[in-house]
Protein backbone atom coordinates (compact mmCIF):
# COMPACT_ATOMS: atom_id res chain seq x y z
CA UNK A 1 -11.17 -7.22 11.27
CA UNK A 2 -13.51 -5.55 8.51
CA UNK A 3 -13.06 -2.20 7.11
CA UNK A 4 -14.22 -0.81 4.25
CA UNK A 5 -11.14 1.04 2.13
CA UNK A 6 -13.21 4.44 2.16
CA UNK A 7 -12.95 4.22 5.82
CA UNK A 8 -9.13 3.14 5.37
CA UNK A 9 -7.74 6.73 5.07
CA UNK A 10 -9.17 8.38 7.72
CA UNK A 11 -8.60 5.36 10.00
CA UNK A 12 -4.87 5.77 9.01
CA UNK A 13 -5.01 9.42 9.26
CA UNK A 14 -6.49 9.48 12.74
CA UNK A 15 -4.32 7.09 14.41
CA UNK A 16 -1.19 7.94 12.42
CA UNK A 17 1.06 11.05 12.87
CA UNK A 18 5.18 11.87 13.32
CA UNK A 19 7.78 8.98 12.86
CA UNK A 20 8.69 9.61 16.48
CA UNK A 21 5.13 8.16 17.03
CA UNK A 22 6.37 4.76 15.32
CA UNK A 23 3.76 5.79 12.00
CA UNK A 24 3.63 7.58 9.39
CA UNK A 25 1.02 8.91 7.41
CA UNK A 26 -0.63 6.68 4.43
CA UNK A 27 -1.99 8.88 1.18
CA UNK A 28 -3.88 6.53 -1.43
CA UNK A 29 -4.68 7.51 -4.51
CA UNK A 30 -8.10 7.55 -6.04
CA UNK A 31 -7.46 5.08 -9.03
CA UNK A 32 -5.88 2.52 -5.91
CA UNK A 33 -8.82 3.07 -4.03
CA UNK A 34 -11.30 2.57 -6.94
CA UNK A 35 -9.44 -0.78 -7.88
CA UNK A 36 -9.68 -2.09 -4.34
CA UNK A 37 -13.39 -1.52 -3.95
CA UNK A 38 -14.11 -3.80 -7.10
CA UNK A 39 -12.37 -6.74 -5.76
CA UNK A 40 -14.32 -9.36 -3.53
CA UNK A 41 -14.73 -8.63 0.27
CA UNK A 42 -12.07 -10.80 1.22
CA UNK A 43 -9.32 -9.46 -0.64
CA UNK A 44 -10.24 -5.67 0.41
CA UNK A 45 -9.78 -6.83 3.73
CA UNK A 46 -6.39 -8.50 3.50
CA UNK A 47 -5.22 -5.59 1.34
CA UNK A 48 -6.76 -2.94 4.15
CA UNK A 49 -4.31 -5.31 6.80
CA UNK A 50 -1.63 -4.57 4.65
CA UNK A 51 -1.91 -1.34 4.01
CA UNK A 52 -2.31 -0.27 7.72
CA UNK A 53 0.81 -2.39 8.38
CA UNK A 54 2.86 -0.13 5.72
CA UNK A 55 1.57 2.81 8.34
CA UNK A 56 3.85 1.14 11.16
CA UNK A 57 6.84 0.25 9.33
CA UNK A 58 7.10 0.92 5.51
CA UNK A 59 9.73 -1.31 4.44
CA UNK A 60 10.54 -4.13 6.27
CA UNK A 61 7.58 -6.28 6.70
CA UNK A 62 5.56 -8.44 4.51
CA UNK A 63 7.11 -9.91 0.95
CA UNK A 64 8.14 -6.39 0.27
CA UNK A 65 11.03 -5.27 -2.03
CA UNK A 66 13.24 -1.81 -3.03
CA UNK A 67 12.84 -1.49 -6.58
CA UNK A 68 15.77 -0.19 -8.91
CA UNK A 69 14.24 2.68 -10.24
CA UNK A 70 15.12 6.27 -10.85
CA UNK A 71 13.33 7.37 -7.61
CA UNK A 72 13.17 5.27 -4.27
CA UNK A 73 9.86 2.88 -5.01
CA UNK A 74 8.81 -0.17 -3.24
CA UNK A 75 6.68 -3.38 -3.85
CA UNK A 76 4.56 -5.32 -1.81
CA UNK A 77 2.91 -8.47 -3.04
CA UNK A 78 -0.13 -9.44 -1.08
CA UNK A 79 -1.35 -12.53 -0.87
CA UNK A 80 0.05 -13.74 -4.03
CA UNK A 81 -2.52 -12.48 -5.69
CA UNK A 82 -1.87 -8.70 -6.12
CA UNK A 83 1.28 -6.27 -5.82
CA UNK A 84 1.01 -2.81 -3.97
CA UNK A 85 3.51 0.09 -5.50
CA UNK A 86 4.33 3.09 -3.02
CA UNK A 87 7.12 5.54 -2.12
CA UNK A 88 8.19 7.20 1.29
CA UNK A 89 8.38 10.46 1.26
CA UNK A 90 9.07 12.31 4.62
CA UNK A 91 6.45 10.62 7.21
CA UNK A 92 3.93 9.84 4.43
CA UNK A 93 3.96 6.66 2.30
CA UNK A 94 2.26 7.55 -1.08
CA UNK A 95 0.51 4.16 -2.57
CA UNK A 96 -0.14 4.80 -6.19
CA UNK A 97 -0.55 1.68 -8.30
CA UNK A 98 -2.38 -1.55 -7.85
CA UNK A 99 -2.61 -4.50 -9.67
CA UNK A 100 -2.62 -8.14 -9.78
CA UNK A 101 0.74 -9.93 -9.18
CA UNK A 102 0.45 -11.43 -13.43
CA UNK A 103 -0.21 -7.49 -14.63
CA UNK A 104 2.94 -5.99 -12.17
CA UNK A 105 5.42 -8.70 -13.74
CA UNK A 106 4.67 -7.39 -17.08
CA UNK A 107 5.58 -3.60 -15.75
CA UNK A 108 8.47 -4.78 -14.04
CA UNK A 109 11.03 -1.97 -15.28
CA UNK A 110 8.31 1.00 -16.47
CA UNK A 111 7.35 1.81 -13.03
């Protein structure tokens, strides 16, 4: 399946809604969308996979982990190749950092 990540959100918005639904709500932000659109074809598109996964079931699919951090934040590496950083808030799961697996390592305790 193709999709282009501007077409992501409201995708997501449109066929997500309550938890009683089974999904919740995805907000990216801009600086997450900006870094996806740069990357080649093929990796927007597994990311966009993953990300509409998170909308079914935000933590317990994919190589994803609870981080130890002052407020509830979770990881999700993707394809080996880059790690997703979001937090679940309510029925919305708020994606705000990107990066490649080699830069997230490196952050590993200042996120």
């Amino acid at each position: 399946m193709q999709m282009a990540i501007s077409s992501l959100g409201r995708r997501l918005k449109k066929n997500s809604g309550s938890k009683t639904g089974g999904t919740v709500r995805i907000n990216i932000e801009d600086r997450v969308k900006e870094f996806i659109r740069e990357l080649p074809e093929k990796d927007r598109r597994v990311i966009g996979e993953h990300i509409e996964r998170l909308s079914e079931h935000p933590s317990a699919m994919g190589n994803i982990k609870k981080l130890r951090t002052r407020k509830p934040r979770w990881r999700m590496h993707i394809s080996m190749k880059y790690t997703l950083f979001y937090f679940v808030d309510s029925d919305t799961v708020w994606i705000d950092k990107i990066m490649t697996i080699g830069q997230a390592h490196k952050k590993y305790g200042k996120i």
